[in-house]
C-alpha atoms as a PDB file:
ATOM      1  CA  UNK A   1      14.349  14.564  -3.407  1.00  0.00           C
ATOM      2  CA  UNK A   2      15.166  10.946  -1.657  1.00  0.00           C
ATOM      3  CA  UNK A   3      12.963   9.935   1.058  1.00  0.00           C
ATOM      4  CA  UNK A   4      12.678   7.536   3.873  1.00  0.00           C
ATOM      5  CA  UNK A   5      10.376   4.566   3.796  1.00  0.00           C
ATOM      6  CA  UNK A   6       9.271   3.293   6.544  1.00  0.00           C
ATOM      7  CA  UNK A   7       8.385  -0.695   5.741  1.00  0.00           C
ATOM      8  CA  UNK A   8       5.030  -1.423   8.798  1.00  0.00           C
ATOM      9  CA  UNK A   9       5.107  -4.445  10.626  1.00  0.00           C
ATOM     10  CA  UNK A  10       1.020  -5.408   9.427  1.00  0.00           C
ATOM     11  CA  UNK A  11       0.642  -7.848   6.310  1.00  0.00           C
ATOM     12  CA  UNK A  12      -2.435  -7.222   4.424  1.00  0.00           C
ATOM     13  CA  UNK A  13      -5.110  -8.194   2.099  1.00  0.00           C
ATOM     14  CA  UNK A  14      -6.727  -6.314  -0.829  1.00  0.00           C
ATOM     15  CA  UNK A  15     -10.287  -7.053  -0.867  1.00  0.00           C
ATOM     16  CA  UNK A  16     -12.834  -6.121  -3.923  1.00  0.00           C
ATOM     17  CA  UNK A  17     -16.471  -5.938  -3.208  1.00  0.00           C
ATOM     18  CA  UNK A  18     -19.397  -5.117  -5.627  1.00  0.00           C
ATOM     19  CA  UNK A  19     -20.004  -1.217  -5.881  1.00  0.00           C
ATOM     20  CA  UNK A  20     -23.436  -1.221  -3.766  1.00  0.00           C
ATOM     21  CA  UNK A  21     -21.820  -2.625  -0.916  1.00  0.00           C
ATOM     22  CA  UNK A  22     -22.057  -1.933   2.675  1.00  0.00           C
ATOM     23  CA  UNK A  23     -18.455  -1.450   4.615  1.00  0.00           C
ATOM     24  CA  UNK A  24     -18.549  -4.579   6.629  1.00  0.00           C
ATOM     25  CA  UNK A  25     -18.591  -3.115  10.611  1.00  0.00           C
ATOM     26  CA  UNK A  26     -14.859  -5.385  11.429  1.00  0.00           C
ATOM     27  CA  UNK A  27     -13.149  -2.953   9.020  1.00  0.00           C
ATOM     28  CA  UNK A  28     -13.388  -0.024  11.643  1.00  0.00           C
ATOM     29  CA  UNK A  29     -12.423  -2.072  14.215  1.00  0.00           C
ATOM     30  CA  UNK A  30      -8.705  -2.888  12.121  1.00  0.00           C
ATOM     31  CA  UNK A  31      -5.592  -0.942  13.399  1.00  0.00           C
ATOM     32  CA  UNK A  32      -5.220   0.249  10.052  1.00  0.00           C
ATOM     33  CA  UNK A  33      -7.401   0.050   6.756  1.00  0.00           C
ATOM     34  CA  UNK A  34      -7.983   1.947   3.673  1.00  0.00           C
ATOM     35  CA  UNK A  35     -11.276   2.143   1.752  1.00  0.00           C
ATOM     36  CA  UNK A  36     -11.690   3.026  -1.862  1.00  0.00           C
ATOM     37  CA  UNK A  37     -15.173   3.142  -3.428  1.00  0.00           C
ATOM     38  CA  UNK A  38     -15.321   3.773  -7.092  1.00  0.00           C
ATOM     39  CA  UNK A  39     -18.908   3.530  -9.412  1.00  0.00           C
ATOM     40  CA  UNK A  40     -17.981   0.049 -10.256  1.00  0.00           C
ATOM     41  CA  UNK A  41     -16.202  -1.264  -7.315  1.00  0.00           C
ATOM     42  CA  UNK A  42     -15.215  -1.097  -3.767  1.00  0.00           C
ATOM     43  CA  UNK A  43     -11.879  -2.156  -2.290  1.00  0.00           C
ATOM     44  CA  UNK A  44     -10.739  -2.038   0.902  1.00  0.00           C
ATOM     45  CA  UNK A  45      -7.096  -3.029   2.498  1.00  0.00           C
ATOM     46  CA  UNK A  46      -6.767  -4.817   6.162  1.00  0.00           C
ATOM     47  CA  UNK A  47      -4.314  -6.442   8.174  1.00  0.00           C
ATOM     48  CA  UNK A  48      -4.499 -10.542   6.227  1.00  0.00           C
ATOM     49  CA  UNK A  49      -6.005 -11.595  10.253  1.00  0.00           C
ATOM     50  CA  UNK A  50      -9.012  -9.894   9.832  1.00  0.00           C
ATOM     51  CA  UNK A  51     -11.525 -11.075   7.360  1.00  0.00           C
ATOM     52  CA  UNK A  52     -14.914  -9.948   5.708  1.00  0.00           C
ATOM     53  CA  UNK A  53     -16.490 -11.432   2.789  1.00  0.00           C
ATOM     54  CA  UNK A  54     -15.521 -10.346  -0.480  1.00  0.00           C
ATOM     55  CA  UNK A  55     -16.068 -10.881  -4.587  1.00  0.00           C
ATOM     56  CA  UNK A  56     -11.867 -10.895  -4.337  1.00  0.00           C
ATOM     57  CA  UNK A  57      -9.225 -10.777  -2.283  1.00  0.00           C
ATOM     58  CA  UNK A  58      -5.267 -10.528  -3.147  1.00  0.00           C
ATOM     59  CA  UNK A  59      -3.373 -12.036   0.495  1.00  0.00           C
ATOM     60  CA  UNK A  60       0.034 -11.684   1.399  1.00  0.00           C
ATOM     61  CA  UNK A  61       0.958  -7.695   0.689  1.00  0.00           C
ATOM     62  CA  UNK A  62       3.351  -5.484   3.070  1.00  0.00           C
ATOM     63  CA  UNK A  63       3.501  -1.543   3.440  1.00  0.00           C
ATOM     64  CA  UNK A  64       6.270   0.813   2.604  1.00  0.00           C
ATOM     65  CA  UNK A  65       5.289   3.944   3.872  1.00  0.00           C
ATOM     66  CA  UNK A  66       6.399   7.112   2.720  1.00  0.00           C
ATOM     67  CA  UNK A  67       7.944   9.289   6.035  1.00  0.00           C
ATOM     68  CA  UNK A  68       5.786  12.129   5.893  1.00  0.00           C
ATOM     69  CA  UNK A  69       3.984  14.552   6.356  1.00  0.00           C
ATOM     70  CA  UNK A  70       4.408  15.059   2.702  1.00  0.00           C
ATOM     71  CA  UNK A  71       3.505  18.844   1.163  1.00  0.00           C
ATOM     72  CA  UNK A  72       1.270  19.041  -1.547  1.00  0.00           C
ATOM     73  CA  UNK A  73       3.920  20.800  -3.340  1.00  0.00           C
ATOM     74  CA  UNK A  74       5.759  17.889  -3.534  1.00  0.00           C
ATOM     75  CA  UNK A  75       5.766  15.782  -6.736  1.00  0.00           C
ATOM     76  CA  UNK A  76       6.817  12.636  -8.629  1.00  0.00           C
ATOM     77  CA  UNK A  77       7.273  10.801  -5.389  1.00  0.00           C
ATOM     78  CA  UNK A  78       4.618   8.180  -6.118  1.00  0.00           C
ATOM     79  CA  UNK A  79       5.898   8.191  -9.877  1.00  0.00           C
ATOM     80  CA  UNK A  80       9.520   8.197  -9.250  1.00  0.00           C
ATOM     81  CA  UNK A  81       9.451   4.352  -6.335  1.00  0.00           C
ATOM     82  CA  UNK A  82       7.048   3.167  -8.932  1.00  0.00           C
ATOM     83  CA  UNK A  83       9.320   3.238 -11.728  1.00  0.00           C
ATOM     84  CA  UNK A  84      12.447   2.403  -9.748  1.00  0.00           C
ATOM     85  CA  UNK A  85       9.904  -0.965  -8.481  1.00  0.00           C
ATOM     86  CA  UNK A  86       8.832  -1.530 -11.601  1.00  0.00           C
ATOM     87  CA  UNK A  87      11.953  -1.624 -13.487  1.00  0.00           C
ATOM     88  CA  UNK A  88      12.654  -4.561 -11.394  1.00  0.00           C
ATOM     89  CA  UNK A  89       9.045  -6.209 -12.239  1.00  0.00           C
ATOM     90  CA  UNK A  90       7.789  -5.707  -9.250  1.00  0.00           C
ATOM     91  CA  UNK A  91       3.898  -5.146  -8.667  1.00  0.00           C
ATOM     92  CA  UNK A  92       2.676  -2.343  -6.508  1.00  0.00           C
ATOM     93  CA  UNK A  93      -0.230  -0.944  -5.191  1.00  0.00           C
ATOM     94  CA  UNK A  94      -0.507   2.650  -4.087  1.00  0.00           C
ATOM     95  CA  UNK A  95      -2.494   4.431  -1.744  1.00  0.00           C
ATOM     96  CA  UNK A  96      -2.247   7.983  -1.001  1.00  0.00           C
ATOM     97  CA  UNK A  97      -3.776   9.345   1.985  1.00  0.00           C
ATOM     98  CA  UNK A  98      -3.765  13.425   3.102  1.00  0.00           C
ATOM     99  CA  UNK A  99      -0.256  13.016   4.649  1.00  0.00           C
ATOM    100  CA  UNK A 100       1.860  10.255   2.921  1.00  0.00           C
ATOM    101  CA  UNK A 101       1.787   7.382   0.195  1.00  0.00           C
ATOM    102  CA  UNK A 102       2.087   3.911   0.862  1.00  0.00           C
ATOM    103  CA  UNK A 103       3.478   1.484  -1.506  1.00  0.00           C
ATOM    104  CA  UNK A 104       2.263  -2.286  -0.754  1.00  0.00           C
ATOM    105  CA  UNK A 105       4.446  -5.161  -2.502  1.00  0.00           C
ATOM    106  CA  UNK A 106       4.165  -8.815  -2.582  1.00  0.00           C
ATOM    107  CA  UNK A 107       5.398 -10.642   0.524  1.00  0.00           C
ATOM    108  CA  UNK A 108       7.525 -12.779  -1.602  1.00  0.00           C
ATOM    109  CA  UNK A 109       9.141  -9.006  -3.521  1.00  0.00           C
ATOM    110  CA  UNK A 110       9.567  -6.935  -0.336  1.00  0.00           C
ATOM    111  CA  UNK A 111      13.237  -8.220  -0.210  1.00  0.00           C
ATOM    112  CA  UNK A 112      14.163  -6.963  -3.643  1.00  0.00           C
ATOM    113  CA  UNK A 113      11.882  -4.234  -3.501  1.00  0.00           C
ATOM    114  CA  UNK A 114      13.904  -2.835  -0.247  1.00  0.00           C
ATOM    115  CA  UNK A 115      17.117  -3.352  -1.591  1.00  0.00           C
ATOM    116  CA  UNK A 116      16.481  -1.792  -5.181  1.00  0.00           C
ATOM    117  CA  UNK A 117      14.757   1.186  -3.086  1.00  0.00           C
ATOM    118  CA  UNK A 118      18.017   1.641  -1.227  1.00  0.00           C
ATOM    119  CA  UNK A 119      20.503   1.239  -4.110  1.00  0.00           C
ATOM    120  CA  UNK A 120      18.471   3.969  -5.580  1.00  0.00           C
ATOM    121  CA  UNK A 121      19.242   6.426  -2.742  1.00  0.00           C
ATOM    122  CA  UNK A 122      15.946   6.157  -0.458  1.00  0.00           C
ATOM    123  CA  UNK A 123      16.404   4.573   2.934  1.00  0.00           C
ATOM    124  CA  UNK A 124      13.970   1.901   4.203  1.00  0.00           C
ATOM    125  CA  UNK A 125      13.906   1.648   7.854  1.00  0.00           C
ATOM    126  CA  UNK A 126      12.504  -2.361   8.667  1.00  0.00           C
END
């Protein structure tokens, strides 16, 4: 199963803070964010304009989102963009939230990334 993508107009940063961290209070106030707390780390993703103080940070990443609502019967989408990305050496990093995935890329990949995507029968609306 092909899907659409759906590349969002927000560029972002990937932040890493140390695992007892508090969730600075400008994340909540972002458009759009994702947190992930692990026992060793916490990262969190926000549009590059708004910034907290982190260990970390990785600028310069843009979102392909997967159309969804996506079932939860549904598998290998994750696996299958991943492989088609990485064939072409280019680094991702995935979130999945309850509806859809989204695939981040380098600023300097989404190009290539889009186009590959495409010639492999999804379509990426920009």
């Amino acid at each position: 199963m092909k899907l659409t993508l759906k590349l969002l107009n927000e560029c972002f940063t990937i932040h890493r803070l140390p695992e007892h961290s508090e969730i600075p209070p400008q994340v909540f106030k972002a458009p759009i964010y994702f947190i992930g707390k692990t026992f060793d780390e916490v990262s969190i993703v926000l549009p590059d304009n708004i910034a907290i103080d982190s260990d970390k940070s990785e600028p310069n990443w843009l979102a392909l989102q997967v159309v969804g609502p996506l079932d939860f019967s549904l598998t290998g989408i994750l696996s299958n963009i991943a492989a088609i990305l990485a064939n072409e050496k280019i680094s991702i990093f995935a979130i999945s939230t309850f509806d859809t995935d989204y695939i981040l890329v380098k600023k300097d990949t989404v190009s290539t990334a889009i186009n590959v995507l495409n010639a492999n029968d999804y379509h990426v609306l920009q």
